[in-house]
N, C-alpha and C. Protein backbone atom coordinates (compact mmCIF):
# COMPACT_ATOMS: atom_id res chain seq x y z
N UNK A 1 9.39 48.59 63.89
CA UNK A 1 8.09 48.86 64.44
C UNK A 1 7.10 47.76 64.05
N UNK A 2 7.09 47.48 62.71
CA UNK A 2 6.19 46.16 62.33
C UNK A 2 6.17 45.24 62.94
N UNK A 3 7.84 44.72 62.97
CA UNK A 3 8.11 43.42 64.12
C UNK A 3 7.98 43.32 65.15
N UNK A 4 8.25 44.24 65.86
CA UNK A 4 7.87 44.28 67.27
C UNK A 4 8.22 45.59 68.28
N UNK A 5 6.84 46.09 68.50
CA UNK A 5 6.54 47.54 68.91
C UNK A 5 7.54 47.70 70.13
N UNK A 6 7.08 46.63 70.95
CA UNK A 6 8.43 46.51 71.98
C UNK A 6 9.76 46.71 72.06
N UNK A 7 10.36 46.45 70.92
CA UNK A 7 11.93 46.93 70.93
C UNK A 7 11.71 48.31 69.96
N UNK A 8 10.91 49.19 69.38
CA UNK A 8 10.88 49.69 68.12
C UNK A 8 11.45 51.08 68.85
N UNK A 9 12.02 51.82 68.23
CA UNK A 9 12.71 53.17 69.00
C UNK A 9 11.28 54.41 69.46
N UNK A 10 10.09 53.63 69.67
CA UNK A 10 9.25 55.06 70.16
C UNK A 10 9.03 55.12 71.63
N UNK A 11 8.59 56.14 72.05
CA UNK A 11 8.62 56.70 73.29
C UNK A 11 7.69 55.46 74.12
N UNK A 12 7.86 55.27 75.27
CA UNK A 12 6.93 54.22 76.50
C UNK A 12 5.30 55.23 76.19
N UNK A 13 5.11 56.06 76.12
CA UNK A 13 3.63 56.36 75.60
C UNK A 13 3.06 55.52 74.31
N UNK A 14 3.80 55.60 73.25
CA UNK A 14 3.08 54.53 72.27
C UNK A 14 3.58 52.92 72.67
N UNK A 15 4.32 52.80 73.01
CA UNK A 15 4.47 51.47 73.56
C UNK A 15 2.85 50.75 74.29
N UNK A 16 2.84 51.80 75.30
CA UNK A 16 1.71 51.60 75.97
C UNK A 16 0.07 51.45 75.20
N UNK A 17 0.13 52.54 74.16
CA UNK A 17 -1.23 52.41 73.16
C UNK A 17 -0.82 50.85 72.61
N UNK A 18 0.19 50.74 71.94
CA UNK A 18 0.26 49.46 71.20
C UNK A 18 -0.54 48.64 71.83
N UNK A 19 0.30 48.48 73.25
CA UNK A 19 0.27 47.11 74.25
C UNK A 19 -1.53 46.99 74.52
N UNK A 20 -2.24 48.22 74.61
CA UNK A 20 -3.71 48.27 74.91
C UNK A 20 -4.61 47.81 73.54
N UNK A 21 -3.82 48.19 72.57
CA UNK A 21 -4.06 47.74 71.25
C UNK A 21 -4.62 46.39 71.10
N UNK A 22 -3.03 45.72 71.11
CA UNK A 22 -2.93 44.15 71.00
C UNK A 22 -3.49 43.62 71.56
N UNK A 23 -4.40 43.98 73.03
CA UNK A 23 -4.91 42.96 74.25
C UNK A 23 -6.21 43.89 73.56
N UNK A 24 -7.01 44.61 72.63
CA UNK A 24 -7.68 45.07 72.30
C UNK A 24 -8.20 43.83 71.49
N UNK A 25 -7.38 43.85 70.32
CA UNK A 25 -7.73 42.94 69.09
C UNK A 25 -7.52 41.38 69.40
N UNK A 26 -6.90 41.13 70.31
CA UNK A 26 -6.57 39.50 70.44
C UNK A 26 -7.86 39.29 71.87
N UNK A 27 -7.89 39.76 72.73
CA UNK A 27 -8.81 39.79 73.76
C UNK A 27 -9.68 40.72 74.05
N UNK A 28 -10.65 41.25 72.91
CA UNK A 28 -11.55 42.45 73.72
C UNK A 28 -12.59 41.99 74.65
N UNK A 29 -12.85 41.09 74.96
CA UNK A 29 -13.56 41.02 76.05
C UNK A 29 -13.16 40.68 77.61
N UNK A 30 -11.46 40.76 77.43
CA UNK A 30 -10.56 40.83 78.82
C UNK A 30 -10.34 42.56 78.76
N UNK A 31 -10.71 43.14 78.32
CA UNK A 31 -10.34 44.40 78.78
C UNK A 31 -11.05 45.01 79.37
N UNK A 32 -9.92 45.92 80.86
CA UNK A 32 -10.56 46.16 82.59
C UNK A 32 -9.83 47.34 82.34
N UNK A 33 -10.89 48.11 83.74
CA UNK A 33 -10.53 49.26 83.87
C UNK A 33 -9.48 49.23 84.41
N UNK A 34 -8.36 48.33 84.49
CA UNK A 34 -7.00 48.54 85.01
C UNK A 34 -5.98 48.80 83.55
N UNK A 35 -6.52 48.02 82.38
CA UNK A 35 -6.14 48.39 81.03
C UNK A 35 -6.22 49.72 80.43
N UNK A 36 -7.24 50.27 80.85
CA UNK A 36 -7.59 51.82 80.30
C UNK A 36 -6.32 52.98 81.16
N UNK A 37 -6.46 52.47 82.70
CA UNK A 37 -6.04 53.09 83.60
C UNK A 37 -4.65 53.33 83.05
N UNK A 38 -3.84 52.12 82.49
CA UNK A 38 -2.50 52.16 82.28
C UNK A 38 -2.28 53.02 80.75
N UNK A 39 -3.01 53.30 80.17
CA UNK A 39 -3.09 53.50 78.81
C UNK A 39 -3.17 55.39 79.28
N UNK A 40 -3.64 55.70 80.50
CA UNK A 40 -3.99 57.24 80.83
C UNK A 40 -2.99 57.49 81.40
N UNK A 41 -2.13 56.45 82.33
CA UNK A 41 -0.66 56.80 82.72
C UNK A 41 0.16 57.45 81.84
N UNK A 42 -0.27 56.52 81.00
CA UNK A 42 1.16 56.89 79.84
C UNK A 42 0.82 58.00 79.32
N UNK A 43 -0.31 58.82 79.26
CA UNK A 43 -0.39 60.18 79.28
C UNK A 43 -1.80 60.14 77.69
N UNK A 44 -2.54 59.31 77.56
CA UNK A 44 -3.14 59.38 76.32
C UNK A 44 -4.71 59.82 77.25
N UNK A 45 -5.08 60.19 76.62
CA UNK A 45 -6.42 61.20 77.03
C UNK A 45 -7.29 60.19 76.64
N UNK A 46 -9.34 60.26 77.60
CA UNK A 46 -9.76 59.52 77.21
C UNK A 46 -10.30 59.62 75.45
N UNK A 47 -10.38 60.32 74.90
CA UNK A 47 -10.37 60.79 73.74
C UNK A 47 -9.70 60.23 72.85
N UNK A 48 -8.47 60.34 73.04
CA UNK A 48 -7.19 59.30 72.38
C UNK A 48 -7.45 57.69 72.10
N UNK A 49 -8.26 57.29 73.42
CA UNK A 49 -8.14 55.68 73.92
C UNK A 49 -9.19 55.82 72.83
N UNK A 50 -10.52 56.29 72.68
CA UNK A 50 -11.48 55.87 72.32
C UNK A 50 -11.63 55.80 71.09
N UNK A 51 -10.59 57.14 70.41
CA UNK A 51 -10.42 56.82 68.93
C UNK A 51 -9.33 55.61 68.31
N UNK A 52 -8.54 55.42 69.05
CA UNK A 52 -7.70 54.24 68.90
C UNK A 52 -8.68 53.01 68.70
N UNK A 53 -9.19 52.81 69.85
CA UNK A 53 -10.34 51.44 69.56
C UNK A 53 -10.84 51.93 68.53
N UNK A 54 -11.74 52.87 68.47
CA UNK A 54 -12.57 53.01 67.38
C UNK A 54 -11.84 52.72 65.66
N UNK A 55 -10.65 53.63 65.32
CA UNK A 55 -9.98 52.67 64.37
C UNK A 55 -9.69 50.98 64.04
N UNK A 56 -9.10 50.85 65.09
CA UNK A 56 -8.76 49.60 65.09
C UNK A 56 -9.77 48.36 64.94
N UNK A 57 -10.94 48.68 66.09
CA UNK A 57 -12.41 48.12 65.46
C UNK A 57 -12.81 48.19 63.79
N UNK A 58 -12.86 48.78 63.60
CA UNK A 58 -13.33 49.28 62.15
C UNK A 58 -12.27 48.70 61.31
N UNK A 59 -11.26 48.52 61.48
CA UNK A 59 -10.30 48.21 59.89
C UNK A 59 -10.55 46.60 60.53
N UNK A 60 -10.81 45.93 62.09
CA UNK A 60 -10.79 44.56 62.42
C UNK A 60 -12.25 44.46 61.28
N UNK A 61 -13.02 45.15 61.67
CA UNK A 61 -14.70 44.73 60.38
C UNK A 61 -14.06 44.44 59.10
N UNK A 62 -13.58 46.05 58.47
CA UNK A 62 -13.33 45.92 57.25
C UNK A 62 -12.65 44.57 57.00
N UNK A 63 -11.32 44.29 57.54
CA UNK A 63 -10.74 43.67 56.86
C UNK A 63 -11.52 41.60 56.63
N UNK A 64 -12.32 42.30 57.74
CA UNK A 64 -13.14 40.51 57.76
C UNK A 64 -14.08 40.28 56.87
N UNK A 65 -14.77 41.81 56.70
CA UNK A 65 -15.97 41.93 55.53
C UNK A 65 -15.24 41.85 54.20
N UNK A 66 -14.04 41.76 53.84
CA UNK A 66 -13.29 42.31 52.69
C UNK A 66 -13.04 40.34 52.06
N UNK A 67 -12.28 40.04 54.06
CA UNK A 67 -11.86 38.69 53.09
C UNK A 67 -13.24 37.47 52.84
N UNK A 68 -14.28 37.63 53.96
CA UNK A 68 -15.30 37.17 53.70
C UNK A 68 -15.99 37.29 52.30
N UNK A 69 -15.94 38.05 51.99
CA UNK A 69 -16.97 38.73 50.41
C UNK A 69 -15.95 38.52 49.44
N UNK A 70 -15.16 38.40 49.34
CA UNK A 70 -14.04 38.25 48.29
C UNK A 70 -13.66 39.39 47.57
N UNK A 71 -13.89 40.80 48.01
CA UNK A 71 -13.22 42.33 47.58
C UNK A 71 -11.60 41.61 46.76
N UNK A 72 -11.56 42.45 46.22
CA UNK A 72 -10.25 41.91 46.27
C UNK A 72 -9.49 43.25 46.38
N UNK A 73 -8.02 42.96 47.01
CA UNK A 73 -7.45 44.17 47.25
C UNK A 73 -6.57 45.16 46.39
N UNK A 74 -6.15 46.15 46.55
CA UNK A 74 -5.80 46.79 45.81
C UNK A 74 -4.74 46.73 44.73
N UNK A 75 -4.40 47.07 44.13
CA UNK A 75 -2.48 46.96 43.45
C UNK A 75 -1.92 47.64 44.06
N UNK A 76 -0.80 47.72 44.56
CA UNK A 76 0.17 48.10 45.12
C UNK A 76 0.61 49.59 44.49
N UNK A 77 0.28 49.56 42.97
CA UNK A 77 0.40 51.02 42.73
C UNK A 77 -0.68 51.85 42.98
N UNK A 78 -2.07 51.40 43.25
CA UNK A 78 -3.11 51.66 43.93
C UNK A 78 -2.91 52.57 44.93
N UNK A 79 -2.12 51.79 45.95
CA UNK A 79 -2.08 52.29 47.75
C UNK A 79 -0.76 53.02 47.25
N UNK A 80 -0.11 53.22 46.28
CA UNK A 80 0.85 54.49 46.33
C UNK A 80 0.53 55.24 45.77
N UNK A 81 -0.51 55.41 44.55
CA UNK A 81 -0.67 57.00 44.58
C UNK A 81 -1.50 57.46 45.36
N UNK A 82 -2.35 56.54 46.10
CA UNK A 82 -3.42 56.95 47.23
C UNK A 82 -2.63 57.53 48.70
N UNK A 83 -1.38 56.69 48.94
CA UNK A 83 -0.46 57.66 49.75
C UNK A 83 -0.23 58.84 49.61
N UNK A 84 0.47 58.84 47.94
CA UNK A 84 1.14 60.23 47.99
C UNK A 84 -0.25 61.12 47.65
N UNK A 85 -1.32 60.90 47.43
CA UNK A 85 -2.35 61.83 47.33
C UNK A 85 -2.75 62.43 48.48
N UNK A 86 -2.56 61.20 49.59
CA UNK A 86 -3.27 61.77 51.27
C UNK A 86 -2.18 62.40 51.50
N UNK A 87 -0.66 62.55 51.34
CA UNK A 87 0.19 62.93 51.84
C UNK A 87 0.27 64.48 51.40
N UNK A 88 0.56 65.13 50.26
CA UNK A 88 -0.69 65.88 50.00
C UNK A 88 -1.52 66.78 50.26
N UNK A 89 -2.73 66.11 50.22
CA UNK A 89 -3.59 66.46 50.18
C UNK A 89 -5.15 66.46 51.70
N UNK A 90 -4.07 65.11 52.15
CA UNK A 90 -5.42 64.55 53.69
C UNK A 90 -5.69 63.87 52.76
N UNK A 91 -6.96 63.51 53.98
CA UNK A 91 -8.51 63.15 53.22
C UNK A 91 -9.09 63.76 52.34
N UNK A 92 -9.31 64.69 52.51
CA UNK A 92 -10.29 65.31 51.49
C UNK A 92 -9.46 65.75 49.96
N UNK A 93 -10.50 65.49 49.02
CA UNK A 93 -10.00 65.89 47.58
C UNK A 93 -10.21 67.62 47.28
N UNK A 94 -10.72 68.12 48.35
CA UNK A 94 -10.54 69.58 48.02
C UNK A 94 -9.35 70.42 48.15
């Protein structure tokens, strides 16, 4: 799946989010209502589309505000107990 969504064993519906994805983050200002259109074929609601961008926007900020400012990132045992905590637990600590 990392390497390439295209051969990865999931259904032509996420294929299709990917593909709207990638022409999301590499070209958002080529994206037409013939892009959306194909993304509703594949059966994703406008709801779906909008939170997809909306993620994907947001971690494109974060990760620019992160390497810009010099954050530095986590330890690796960091993002695993923070996994197995969301896994778990969610989001929330309640």
């Amino acid at each position: 799946m990392l390497e390439d969504y295209r051969t990865a064993p999931i259904d032509d519906a996420q294929k299709a989010l990917f593909a709207f994805i990638e022409k999301m983050n590499a070209q958002s200002n080529q994206i037409r209502r013939e892009d959306v259109d194909r993304v509703r074929a594949a059966g994703w609601s406008d709801e779906a589309i909008y939170d997809a961008i909306t993620v994907c926007a947001l971690f494109k900020f974060y990760n620019a505000w992160i390497d810009a400012t010099g954050v530095h990132d986590l330890p690796a045992g960091a993002y695993e107990m923070s996994g197995k905590r969301m896994a778990a637990q969610g989001y929330s600590r309640s």
